[in-house]
Protein backbone atom coordinates (compact mmCIF):
# COMPACT_ATOMS: atom_id res chain seq x y z
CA UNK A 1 1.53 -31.52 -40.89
CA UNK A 2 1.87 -27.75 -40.23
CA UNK A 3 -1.26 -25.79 -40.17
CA UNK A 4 -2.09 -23.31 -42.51
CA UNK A 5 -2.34 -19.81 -41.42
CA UNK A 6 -4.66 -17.48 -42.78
CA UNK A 7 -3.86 -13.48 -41.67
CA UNK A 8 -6.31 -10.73 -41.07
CA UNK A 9 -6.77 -8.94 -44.13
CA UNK A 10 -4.81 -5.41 -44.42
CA UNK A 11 -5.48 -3.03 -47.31
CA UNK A 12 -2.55 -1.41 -48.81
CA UNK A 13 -2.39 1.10 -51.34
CA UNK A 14 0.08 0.79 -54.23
CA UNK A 15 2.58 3.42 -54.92
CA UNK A 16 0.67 4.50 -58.21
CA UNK A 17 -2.19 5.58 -55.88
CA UNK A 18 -0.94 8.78 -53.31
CA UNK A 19 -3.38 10.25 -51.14
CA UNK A 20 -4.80 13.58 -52.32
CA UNK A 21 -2.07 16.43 -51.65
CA UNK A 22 0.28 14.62 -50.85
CA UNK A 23 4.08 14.19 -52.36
CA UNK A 24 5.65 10.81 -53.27
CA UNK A 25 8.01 11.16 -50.45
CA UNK A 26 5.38 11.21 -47.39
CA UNK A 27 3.63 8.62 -49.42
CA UNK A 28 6.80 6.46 -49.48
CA UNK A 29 6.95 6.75 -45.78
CA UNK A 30 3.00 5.76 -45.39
CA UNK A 31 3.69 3.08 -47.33
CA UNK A 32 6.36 1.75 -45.70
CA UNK A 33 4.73 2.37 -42.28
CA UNK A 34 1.57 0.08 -43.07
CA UNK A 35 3.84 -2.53 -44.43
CA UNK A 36 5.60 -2.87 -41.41
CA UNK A 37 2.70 -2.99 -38.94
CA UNK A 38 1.37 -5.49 -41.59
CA UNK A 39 4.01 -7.28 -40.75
CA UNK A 40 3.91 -7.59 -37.29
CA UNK A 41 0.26 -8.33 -37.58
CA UNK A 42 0.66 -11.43 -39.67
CA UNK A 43 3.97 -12.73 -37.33
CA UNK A 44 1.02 -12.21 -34.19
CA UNK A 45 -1.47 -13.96 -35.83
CA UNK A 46 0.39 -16.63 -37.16
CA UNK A 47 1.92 -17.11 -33.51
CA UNK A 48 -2.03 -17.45 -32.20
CA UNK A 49 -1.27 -14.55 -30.07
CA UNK A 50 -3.29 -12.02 -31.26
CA UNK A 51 -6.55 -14.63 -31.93
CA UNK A 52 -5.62 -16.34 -27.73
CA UNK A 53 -4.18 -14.22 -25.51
CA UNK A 54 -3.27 -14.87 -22.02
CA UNK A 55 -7.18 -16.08 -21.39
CA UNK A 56 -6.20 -19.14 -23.66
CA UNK A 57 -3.06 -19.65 -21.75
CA UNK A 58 -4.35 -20.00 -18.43
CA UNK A 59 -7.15 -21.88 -20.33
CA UNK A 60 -4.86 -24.20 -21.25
CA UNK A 61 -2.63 -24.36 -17.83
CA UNK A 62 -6.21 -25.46 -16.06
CA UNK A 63 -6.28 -27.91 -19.42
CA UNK A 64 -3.39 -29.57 -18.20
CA UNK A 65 -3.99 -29.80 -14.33
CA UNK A 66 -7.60 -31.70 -15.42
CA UNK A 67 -4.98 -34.08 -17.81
CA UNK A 68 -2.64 -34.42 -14.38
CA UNK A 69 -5.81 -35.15 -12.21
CA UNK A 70 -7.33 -37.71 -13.86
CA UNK A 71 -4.22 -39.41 -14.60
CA UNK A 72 -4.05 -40.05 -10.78
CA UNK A 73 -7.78 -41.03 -10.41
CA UNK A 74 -7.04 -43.28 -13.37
CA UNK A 75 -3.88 -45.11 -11.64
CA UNK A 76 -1.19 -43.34 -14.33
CA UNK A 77 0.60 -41.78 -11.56
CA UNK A 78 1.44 -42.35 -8.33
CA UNK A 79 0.77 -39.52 -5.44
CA UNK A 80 4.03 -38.07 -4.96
CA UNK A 81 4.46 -38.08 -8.71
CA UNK A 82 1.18 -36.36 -9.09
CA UNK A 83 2.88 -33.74 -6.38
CA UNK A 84 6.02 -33.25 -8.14
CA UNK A 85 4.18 -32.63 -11.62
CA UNK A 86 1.74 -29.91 -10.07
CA UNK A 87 4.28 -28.38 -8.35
CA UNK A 88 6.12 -27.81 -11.73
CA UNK A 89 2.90 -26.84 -13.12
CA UNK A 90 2.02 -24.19 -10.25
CA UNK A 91 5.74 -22.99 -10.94
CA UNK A 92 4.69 -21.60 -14.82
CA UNK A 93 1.67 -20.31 -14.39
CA UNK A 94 1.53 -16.70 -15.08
CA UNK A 95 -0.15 -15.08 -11.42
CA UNK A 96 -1.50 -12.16 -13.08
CA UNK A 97 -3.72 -14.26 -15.24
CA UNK A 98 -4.73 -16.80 -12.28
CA UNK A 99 -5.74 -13.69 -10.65
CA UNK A 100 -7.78 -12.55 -13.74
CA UNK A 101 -9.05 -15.59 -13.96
CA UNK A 102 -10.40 -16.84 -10.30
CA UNK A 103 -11.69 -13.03 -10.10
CA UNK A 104 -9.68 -12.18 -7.23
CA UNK A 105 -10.44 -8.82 -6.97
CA UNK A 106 -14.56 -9.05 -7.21
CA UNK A 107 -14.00 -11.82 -4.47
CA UNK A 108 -11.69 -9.72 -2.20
CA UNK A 109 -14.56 -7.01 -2.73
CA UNK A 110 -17.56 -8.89 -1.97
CA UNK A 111 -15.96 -11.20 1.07
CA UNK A 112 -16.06 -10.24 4.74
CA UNK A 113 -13.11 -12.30 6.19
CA UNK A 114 -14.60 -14.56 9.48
CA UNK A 115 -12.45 -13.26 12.48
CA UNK A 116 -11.18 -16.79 13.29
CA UNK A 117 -9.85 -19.16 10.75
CA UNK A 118 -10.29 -18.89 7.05
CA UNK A 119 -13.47 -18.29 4.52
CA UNK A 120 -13.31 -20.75 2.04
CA UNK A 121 -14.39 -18.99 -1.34
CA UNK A 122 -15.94 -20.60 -4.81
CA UNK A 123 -15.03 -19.40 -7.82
CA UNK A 124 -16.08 -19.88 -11.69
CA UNK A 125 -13.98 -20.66 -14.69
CA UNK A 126 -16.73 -21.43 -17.39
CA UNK A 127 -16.09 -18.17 -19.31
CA UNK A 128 -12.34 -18.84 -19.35
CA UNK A 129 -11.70 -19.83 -22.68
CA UNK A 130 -10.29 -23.67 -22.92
CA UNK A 131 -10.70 -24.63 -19.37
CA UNK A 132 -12.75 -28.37 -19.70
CA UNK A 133 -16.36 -28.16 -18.94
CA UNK A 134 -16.12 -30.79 -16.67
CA UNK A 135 -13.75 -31.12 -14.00
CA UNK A 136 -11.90 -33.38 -11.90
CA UNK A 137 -10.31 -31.83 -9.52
CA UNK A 138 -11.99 -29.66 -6.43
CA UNK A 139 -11.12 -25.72 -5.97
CA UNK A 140 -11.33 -23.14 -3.91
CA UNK A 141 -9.23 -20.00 -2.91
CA UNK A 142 -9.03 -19.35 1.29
CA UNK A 143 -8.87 -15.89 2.13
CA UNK A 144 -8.00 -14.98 5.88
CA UNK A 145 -6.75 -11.70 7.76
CA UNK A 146 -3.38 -11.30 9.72
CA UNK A 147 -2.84 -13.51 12.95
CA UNK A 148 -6.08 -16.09 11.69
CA UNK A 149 -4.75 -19.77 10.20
CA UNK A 150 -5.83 -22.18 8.08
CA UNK A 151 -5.74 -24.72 10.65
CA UNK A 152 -3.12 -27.18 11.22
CA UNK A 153 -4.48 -30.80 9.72
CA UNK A 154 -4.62 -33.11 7.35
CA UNK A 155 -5.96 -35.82 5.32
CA UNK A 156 -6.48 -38.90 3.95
CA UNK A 157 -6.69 -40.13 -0.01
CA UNK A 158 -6.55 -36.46 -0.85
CA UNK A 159 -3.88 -34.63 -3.00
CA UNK A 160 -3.82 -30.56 -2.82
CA UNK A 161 -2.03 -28.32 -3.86
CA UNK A 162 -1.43 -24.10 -2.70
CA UNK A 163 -0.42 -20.85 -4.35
CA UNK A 164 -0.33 -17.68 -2.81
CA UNK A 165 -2.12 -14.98 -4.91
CA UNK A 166 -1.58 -12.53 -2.51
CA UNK A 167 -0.70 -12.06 1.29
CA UNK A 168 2.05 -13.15 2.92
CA UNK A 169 1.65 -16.47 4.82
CA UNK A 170 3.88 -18.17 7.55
CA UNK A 171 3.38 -22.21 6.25
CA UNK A 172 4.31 -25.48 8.48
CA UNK A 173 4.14 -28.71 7.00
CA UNK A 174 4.63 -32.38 8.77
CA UNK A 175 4.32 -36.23 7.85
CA UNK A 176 2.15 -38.46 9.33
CA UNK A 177 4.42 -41.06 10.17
CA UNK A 178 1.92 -43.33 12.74
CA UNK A 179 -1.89 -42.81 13.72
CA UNK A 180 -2.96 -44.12 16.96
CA UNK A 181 -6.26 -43.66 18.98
CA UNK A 182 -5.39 -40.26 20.10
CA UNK A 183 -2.96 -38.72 18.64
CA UNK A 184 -0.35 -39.21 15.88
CA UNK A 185 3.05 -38.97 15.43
CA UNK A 186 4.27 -36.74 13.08
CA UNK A 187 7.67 -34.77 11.63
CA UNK A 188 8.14 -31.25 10.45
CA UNK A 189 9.50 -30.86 7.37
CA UNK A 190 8.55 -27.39 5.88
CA UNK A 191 8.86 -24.08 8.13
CA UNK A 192 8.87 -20.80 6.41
CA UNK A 193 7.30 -17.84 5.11
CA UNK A 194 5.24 -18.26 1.94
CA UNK A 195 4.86 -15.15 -0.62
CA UNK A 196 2.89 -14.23 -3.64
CA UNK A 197 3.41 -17.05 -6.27
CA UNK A 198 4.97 -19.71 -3.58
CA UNK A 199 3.39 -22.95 -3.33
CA UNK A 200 2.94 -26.53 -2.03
CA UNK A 201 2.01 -29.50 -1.65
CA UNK A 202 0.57 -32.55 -0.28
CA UNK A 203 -0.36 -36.08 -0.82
CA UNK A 204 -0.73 -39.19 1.51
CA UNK A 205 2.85 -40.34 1.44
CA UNK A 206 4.91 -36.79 1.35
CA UNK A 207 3.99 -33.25 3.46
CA UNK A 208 0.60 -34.51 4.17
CA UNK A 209 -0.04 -32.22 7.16
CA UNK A 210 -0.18 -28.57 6.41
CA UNK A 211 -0.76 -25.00 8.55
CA UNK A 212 -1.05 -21.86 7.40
CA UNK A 213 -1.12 -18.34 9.12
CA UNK A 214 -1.67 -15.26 7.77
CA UNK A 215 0.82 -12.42 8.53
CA UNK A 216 -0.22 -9.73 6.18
CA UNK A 217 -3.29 -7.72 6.84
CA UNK A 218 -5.28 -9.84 4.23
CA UNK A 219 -4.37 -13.43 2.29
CA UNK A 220 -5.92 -15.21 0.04
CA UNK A 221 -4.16 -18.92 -1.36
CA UNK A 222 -5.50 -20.37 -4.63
CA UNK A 223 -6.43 -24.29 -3.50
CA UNK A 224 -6.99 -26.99 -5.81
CA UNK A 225 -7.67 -30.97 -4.75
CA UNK A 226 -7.99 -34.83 -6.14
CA UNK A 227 -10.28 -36.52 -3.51
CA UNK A 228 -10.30 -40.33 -3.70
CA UNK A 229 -7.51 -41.36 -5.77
CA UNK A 230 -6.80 -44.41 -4.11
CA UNK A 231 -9.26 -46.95 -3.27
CA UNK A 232 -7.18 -49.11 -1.45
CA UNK A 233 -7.12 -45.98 1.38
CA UNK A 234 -10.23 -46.67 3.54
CA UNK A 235 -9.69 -43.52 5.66
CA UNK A 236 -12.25 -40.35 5.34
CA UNK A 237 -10.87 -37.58 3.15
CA UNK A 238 -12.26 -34.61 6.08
CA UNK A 239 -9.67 -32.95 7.46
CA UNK A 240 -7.48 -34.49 10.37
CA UNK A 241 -7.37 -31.76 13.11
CA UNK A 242 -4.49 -32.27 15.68
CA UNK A 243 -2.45 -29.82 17.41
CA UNK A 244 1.17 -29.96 16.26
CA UNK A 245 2.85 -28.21 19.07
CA UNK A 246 2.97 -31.66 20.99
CA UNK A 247 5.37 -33.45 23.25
CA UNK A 248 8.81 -33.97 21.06
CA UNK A 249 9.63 -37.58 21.35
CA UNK A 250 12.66 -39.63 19.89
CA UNK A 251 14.14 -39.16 16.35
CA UNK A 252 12.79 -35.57 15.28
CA UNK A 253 9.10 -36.79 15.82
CA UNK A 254 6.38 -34.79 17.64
CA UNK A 255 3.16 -36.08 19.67
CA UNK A 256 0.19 -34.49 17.88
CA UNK A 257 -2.99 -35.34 19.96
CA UNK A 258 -6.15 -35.42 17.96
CA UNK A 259 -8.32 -32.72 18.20
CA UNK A 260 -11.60 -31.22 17.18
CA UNK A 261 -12.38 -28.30 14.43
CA UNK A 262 -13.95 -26.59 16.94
CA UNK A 263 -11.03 -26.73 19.96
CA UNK A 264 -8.32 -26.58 16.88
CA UNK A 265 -9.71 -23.34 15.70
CA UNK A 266 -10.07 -21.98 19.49
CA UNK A 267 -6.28 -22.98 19.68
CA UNK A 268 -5.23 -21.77 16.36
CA UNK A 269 -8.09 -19.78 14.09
């Protein structure tokens, strides 16, 4: 049923009323002015544009990633079809308003950035109009200077995905293919540099080991995450540390000994 649109009211004179002094003519033209921009109102506010805004839109774009995230935690959809839908999602998002929203600017203000590895920074969205009180999804943005990493690792029963809202980043990515005692085997499969409104991804079964290292002289990646989607997945959900320049063995693969936050970010912070 379509909805009924009601416009701002916009007084108009009638032609049998001219402002003092002045002739028909420049009265025609007044006329014909307001009309138009009356116009143009109605078309805006019948479009929602004028009444939402880009806050509603980016509202609406977090509206949809809480939709996507419970729909794994619920079983609707798989991990690497949870990937492939955020990744499309991440792709129309408007950066500008992300940025507006998440505050980037107060947060770049107010943050000293640690001289090894990445600070990890909160952010609010309750003033952002539609975004669901509740959410079910984790976020954070990670802001880091040039030559400092957000560590190589990776995880277990968690989904995440990145955008870079500004910065330039040099990002690895690798799949666990085996975990043993020590170390696991894994294969690279991303290797490039990652700009302003670039992004990825990672669940358990695709790009689930990720490194990230800052080669502009500030970055700061927008982070989002769906911890425990799978309760068949006994591991812990903490971050994996290993070191991914390993010994290369057969078919592509790479030995990735285990490795501690602490020696990981001596290695690579």
């Amino acid at each position: 049923m379509d909805r009924e649109v009601t416009s701002p009211v916009v007084q108009v004179l009638g032609p049998e009323a001219p402002a003092g002094g002045e002739t028909r003519r420049e009265f025609g033209a007044r006329l014909l002015r307001s009309l138009i921009a009356f116009g143009l109102v109605e078309t805006l506010w019948a479009r929602g544009l004028l009444a939402a805004g880009d806050n509603a839109a980016i509202g609406k774009w977090f509206a949809e990633l809480e939709e996507m995230s419970n729909d794994l935690s619920g079983r609707k959809l798989k991990d690497t079809e949870f990937q492939a839908r955020m990744e499309e999602l991440y792709r129309r998002v408007n950066l500008g308003e992300l940025i507006k929203a998440v505050k980037l600017d107060d947060l770049e203000r107010k943050t000293r950035l640690p001289d090894n590895g990445a600070a990890s920074l909160g952010f609010d969205l309750s003033k952002v109009e539609g975004v669901p009180a509740e959410l079910s999804f984790g976020k954070q943005i990670f802001g880091l200077k040039k030559g400092r990493s957000i560590v190589p690792h990776g995880h277990s029963n968690m989904c995440t995905g990145f955008i870079v809202l500004k910065g330039t980043f040099h990002g690895r990515h690798y799949d666990r293919v085996e975990t043993h005692a020590n170390h696991y085997l894994i294969k690279p499969t991303i290797d490039r540099e990652f700009k302003p409104g670039e992004l990825s991804t990672i669940s358990d079964h695709k790009d689930n080991i990720h490194w990230f290292e800052g080669l502009s002289e500030t970055g700061f990646v927008f982070n989002v995450h769906v911890i425990g989607y799978d309760p068949a997945i006994q591991e812990s959900s903490g971050r994996l540390y290993l070191d991914p320049n390993g010994e290369k063995v057969s078919n592509g693969l790479i030995l990735a000994k285990k490795m501690s936050s602490s020696d990981c970010h001596k290695k690579y912070g």
